[in-house]
N, C-alpha and C. Protein backbone atom coordinates (compact mmCIF):
# COMPACT_ATOMS: atom_id res chain seq x y z
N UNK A 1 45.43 -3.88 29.84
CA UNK A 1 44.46 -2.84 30.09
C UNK A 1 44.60 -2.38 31.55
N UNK A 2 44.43 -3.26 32.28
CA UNK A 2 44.80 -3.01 33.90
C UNK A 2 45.79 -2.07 33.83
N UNK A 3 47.14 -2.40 33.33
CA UNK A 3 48.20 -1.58 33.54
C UNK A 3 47.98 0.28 32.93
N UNK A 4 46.98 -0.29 32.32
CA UNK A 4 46.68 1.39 31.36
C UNK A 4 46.44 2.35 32.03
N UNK A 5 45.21 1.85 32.69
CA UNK A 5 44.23 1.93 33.97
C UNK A 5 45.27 2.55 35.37
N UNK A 6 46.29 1.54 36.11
CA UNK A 6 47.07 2.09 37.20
C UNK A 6 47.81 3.41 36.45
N UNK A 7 48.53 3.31 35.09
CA UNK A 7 49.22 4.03 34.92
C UNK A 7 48.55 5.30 35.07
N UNK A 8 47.48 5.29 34.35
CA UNK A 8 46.13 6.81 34.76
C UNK A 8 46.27 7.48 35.90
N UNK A 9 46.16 6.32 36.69
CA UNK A 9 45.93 6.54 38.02
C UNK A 9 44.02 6.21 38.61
N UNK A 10 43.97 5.25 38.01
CA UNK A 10 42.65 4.56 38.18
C UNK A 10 43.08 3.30 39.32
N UNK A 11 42.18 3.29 40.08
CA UNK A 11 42.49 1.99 41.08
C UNK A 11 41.69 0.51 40.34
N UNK A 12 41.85 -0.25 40.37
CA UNK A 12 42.09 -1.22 39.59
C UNK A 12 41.70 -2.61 40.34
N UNK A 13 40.40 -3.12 40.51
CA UNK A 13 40.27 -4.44 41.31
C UNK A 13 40.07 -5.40 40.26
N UNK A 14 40.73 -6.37 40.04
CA UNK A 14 40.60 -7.66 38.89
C UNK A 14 40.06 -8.31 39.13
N UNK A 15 38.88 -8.90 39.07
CA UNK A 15 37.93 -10.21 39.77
C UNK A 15 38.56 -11.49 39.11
N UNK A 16 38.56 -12.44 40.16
CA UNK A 16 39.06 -13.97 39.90
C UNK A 16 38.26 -14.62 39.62
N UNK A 17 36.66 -14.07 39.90
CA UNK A 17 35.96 -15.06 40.04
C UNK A 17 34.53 -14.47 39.72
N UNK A 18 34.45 -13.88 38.21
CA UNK A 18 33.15 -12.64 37.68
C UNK A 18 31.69 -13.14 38.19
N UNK A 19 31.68 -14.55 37.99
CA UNK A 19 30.27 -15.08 38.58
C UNK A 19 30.20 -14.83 40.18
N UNK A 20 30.64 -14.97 40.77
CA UNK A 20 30.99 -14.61 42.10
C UNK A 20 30.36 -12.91 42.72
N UNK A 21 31.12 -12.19 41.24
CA UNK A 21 30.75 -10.90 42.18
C UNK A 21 29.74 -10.42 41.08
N UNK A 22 29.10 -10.67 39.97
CA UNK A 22 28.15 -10.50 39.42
C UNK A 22 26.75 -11.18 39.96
N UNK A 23 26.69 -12.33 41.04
CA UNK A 23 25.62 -12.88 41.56
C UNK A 23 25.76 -11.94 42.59
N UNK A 24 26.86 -11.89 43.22
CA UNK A 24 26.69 -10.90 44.89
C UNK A 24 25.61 -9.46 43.99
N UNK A 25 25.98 -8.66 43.01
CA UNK A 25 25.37 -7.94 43.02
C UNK A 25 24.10 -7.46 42.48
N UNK A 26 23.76 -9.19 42.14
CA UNK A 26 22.33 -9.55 41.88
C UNK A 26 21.63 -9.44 42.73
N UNK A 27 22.16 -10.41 43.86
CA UNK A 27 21.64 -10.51 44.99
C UNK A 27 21.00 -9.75 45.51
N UNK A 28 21.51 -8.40 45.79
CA UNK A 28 21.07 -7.45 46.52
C UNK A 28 20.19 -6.50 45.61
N UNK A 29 20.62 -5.94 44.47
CA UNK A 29 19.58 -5.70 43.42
C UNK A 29 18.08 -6.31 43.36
N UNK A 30 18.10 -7.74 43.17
CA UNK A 30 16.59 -8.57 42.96
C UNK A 30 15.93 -8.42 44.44
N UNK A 31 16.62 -8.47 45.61
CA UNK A 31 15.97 -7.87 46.81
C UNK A 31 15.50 -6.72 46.90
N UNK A 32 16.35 -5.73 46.54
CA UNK A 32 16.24 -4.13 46.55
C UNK A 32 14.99 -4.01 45.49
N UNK A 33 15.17 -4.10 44.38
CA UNK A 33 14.16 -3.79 43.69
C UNK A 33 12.75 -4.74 43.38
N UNK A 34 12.40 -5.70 44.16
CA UNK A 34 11.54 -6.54 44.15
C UNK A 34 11.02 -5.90 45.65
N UNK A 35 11.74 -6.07 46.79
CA UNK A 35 10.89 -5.04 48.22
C UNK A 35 10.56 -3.87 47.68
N UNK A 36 10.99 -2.77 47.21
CA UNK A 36 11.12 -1.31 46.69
C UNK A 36 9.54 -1.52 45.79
N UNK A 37 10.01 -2.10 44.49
CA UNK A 37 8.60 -2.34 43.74
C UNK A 37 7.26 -2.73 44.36
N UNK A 38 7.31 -3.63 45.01
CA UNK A 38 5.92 -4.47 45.86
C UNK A 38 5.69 -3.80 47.03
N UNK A 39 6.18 -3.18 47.79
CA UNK A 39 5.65 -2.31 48.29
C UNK A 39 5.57 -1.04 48.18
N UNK A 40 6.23 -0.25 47.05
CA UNK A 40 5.69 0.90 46.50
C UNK A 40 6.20 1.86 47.11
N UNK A 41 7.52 1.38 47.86
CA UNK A 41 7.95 2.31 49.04
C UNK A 41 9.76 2.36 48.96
N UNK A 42 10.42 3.69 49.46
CA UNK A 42 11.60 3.65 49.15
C UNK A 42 11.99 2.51 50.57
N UNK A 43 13.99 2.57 50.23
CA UNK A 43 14.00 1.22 50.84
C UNK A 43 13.78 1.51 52.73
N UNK A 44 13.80 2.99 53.03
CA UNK A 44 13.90 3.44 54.31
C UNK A 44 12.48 2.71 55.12
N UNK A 45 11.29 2.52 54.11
CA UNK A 45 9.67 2.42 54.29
C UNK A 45 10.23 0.85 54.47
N UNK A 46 10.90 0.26 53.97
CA UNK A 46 11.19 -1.19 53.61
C UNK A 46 11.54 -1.73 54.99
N UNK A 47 12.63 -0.89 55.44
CA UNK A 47 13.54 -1.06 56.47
C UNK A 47 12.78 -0.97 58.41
N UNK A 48 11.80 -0.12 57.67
CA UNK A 48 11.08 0.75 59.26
C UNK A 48 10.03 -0.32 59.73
N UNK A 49 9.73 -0.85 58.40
CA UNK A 49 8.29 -2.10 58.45
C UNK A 49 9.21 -3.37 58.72
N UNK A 50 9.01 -4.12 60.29
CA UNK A 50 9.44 -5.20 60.22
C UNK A 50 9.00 -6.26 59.67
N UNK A 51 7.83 -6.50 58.61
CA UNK A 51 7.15 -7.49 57.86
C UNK A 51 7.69 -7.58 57.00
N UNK A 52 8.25 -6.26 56.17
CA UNK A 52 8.85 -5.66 54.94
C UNK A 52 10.48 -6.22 55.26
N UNK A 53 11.06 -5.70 55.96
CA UNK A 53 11.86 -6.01 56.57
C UNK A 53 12.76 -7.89 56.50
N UNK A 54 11.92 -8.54 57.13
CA UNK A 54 12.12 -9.77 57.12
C UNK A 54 12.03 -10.52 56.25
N UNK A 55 11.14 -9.77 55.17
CA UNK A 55 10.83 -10.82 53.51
C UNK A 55 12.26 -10.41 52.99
N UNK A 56 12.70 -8.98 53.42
CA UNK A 56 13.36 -8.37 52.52
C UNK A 56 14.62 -9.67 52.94
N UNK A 57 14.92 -10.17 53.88
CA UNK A 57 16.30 -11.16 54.52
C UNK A 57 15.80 -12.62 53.99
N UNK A 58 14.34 -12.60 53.77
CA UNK A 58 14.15 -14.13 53.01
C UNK A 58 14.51 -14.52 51.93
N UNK A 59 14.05 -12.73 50.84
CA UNK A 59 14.34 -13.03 49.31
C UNK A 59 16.01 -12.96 49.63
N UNK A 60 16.72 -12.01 50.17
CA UNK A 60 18.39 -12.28 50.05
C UNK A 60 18.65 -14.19 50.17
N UNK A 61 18.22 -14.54 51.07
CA UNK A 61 18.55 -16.44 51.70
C UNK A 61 18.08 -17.27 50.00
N UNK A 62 16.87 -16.94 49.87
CA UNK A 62 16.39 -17.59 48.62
C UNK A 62 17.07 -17.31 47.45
N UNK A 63 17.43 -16.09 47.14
CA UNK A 63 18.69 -15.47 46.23
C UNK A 63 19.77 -16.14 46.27
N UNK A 64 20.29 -16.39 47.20
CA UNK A 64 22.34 -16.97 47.92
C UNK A 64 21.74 -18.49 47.37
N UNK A 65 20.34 -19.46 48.36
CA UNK A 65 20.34 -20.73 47.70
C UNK A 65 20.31 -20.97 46.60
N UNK A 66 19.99 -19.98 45.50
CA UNK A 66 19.42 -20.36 44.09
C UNK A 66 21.16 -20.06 43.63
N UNK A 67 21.68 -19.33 43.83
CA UNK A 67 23.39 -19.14 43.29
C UNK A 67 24.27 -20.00 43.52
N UNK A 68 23.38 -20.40 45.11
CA UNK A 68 24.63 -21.49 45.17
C UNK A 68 24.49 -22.98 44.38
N UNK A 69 23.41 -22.92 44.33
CA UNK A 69 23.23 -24.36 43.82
C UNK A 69 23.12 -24.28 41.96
N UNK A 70 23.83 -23.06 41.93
CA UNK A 70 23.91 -22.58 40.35
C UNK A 70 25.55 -23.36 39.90
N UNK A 71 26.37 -22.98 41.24
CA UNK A 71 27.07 -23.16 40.70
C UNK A 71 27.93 -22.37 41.82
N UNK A 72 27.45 -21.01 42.21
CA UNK A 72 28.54 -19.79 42.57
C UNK A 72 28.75 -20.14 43.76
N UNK A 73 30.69 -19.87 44.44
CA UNK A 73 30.95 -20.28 45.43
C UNK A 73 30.84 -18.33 46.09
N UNK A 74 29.75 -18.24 46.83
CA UNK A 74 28.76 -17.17 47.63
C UNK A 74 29.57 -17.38 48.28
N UNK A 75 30.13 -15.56 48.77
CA UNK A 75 30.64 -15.82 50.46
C UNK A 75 29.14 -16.64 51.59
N UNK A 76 30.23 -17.46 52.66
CA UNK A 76 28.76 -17.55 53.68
C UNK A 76 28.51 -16.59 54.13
N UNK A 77 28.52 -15.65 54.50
CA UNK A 77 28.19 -14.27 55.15
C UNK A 77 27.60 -13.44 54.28
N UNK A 78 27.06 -13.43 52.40
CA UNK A 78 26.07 -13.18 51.89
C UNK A 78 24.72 -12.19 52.08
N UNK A 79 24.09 -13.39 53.10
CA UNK A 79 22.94 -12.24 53.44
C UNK A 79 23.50 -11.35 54.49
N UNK A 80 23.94 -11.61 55.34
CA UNK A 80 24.65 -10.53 56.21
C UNK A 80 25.13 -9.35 56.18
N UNK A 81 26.06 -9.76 54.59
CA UNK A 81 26.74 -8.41 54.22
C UNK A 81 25.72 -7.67 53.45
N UNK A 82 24.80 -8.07 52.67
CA UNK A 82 23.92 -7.69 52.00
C UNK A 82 23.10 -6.67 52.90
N UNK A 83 22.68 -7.16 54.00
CA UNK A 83 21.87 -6.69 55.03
C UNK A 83 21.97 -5.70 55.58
N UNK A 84 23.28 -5.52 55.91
CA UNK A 84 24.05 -4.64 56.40
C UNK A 84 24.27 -3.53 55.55
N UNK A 85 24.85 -3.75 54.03
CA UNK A 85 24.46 -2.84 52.81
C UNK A 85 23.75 -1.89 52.67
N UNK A 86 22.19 -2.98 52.97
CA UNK A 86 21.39 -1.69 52.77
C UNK A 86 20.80 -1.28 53.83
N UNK A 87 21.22 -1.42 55.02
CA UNK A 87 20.89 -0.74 56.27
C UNK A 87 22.10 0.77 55.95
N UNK A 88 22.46 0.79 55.35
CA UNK A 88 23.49 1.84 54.77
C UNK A 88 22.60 2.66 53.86
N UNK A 89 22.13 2.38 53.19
CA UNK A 89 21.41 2.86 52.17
C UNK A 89 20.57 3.79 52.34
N UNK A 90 20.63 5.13 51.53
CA UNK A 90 19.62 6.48 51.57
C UNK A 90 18.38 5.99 51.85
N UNK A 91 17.56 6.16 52.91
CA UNK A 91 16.24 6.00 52.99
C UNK A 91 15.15 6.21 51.94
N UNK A 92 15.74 7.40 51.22
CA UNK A 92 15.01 7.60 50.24
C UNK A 92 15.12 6.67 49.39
N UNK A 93 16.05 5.81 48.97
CA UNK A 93 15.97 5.30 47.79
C UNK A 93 15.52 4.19 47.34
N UNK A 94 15.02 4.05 46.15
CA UNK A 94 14.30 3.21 45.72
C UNK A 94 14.63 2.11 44.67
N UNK A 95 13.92 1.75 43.49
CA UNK A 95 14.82 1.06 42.72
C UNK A 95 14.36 1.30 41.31
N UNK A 96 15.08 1.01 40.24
CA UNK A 96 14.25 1.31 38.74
C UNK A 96 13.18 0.42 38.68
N UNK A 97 13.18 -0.84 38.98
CA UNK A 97 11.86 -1.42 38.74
C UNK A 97 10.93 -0.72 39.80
N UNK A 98 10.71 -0.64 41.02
CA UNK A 98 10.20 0.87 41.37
C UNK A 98 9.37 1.70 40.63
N UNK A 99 10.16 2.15 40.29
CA UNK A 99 10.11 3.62 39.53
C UNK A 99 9.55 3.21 38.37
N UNK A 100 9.65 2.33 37.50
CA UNK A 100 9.47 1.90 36.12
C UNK A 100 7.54 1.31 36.48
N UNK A 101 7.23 0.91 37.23
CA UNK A 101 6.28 0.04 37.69
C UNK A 101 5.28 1.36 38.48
N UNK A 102 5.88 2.11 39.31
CA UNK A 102 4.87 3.53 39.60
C UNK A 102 4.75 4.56 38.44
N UNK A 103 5.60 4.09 37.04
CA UNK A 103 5.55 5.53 36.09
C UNK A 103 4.34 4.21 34.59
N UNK A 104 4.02 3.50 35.31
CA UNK A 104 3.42 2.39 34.46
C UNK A 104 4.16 2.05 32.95
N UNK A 105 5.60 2.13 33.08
CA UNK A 105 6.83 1.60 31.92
C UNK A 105 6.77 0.21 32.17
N UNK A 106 7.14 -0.55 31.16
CA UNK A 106 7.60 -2.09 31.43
C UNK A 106 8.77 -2.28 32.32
N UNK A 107 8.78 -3.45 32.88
CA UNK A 107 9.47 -4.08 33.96
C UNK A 107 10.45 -4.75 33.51
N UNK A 108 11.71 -4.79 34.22
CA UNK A 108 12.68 -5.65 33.83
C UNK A 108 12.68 -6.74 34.75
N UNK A 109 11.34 -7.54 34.93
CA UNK A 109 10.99 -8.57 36.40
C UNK A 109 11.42 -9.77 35.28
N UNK A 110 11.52 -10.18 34.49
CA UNK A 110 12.08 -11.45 33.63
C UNK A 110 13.53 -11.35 34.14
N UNK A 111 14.10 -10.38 33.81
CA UNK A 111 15.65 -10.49 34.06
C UNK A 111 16.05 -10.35 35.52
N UNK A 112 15.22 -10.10 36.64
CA UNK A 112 15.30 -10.06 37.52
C UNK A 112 14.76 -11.50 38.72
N UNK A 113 13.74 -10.92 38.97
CA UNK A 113 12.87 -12.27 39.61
C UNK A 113 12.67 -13.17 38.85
N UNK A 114 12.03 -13.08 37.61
CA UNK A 114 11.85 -13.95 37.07
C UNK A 114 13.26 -15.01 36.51
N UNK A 115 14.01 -14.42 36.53
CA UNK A 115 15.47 -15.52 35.99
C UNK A 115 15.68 -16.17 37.47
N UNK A 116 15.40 -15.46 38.99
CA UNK A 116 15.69 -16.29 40.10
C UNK A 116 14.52 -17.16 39.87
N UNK A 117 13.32 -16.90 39.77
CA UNK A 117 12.73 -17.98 39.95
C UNK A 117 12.27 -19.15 39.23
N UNK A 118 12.83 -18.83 37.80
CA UNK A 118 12.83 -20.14 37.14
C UNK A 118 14.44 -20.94 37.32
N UNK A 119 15.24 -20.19 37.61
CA UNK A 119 16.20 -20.95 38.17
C UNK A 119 16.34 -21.68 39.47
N UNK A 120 15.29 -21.67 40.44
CA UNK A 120 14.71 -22.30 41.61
C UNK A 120 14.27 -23.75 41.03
N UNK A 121 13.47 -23.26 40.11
CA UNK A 121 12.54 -24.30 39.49
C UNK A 121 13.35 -25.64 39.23
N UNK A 122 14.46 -25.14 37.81
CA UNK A 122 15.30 -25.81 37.38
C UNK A 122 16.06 -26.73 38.84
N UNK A 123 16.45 -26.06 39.35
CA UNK A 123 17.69 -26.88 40.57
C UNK A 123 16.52 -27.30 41.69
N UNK A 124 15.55 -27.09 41.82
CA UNK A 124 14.55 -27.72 42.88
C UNK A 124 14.83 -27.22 44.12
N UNK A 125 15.18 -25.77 44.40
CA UNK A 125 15.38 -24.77 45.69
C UNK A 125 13.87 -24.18 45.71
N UNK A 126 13.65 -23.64 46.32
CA UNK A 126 11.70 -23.09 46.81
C UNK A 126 12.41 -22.09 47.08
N UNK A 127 11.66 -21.20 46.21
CA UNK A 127 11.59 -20.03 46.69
C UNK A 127 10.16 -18.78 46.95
N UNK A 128 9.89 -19.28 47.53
CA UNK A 128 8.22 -19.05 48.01
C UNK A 128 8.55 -17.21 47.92
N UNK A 129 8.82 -16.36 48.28
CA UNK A 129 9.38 -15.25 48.78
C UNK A 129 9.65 -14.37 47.23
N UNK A 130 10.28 -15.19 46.76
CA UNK A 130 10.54 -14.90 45.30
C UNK A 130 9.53 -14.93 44.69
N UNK A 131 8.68 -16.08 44.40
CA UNK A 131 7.99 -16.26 43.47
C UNK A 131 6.49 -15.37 43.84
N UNK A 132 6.50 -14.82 44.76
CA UNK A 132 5.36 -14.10 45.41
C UNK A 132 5.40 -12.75 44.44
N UNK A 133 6.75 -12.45 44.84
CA UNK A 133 7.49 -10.66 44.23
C UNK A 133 6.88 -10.65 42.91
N UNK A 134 7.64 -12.08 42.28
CA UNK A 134 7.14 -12.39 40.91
C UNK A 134 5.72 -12.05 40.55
N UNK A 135 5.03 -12.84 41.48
CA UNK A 135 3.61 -13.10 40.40
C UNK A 135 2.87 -11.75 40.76
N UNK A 136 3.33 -11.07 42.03
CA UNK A 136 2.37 -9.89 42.40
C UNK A 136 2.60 -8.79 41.40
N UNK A 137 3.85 -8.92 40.68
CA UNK A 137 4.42 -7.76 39.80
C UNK A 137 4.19 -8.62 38.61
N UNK A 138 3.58 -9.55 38.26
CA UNK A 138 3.83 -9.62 37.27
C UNK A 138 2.73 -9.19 35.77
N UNK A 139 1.54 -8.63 36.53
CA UNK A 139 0.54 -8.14 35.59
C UNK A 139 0.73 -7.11 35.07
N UNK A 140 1.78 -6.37 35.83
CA UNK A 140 2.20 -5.07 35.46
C UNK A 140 3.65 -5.15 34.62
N UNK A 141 4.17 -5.92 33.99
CA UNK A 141 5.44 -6.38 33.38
C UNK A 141 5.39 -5.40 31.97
N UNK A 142 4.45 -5.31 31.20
CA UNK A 142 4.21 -4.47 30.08
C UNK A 142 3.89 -3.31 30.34
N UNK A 143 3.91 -2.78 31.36
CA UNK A 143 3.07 -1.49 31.84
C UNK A 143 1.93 -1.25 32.01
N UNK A 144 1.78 0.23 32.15
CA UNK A 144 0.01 0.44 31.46
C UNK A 144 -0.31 -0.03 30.83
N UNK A 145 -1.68 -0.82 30.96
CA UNK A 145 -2.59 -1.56 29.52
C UNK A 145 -3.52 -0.61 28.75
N UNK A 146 -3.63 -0.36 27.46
CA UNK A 146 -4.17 0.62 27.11
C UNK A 146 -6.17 0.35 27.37
């Protein structure tokens, strides 16, 4: 398939190591859209608030411990690069849980926070930071209540 792909003229990166770069882009996702959601603000509002700000570098640390002790060999530089990421990132932007959670739609916080933080649980990592995102979002998981 690869070869199908170059022959196209598609550029072509093969991962060695899918858990690896499927947690990296958890990582930054369950941050992004857990700050974005809980504070109700795109990530620029996230970035400008140093309170916002600093949870936002806790949940990344609590994210990397819960992967690593999953199993995934995390670059060490993780939160860093992550950090740096979304200091890149459109001010404006926000995240679907966000958006899903201000349009009162159900939440995808199970597959998100909630899979980090029962996987904390399981391996005995704390993730205080996490489990906050969690429970503050979590009345709103079904949406609007009629």
């Amino acid at each position: 398939m690869r070869d199908a792909f170059t022959r196209a003229g598609v550029l072509v990166d093969v991962a060695t190591d899918i858990r690896r770069v499927l947690w990296e882009k958890y990582v930054l996702i369950c941050a992004q859209a857990g700050m974005t959601a809980l504070a109700r603000a795109p990530i620029g509002v996230v970035r400008e608030t140093p309170e916002t700000w600093r949870m936002y570098r806790l949940l990344l640390e609590e994210l990397a411990a819960v992967g690593a002790r999953d199993g995934v060999e995390l670059p060490p530089d993780i939160v860093d690069r992550t950090v740096k990421a979304a200091e890149q990132l459109a001010p404006e932007l926000t995240s679907s849980l966000h958006d899903d959670l201000v349009r009162g739609k159900k939440l995808e916080l199970e597959a998100l926070q909630g899979h980090a933080v029962r996987l904390g649980e399981k391996y005995g990592v704390p993730t205080p930071m996490l489990s906050a995102v969690y429970a503050a979002l979590k009345p709103h998981v079904d949406g609007v209540r009629s």
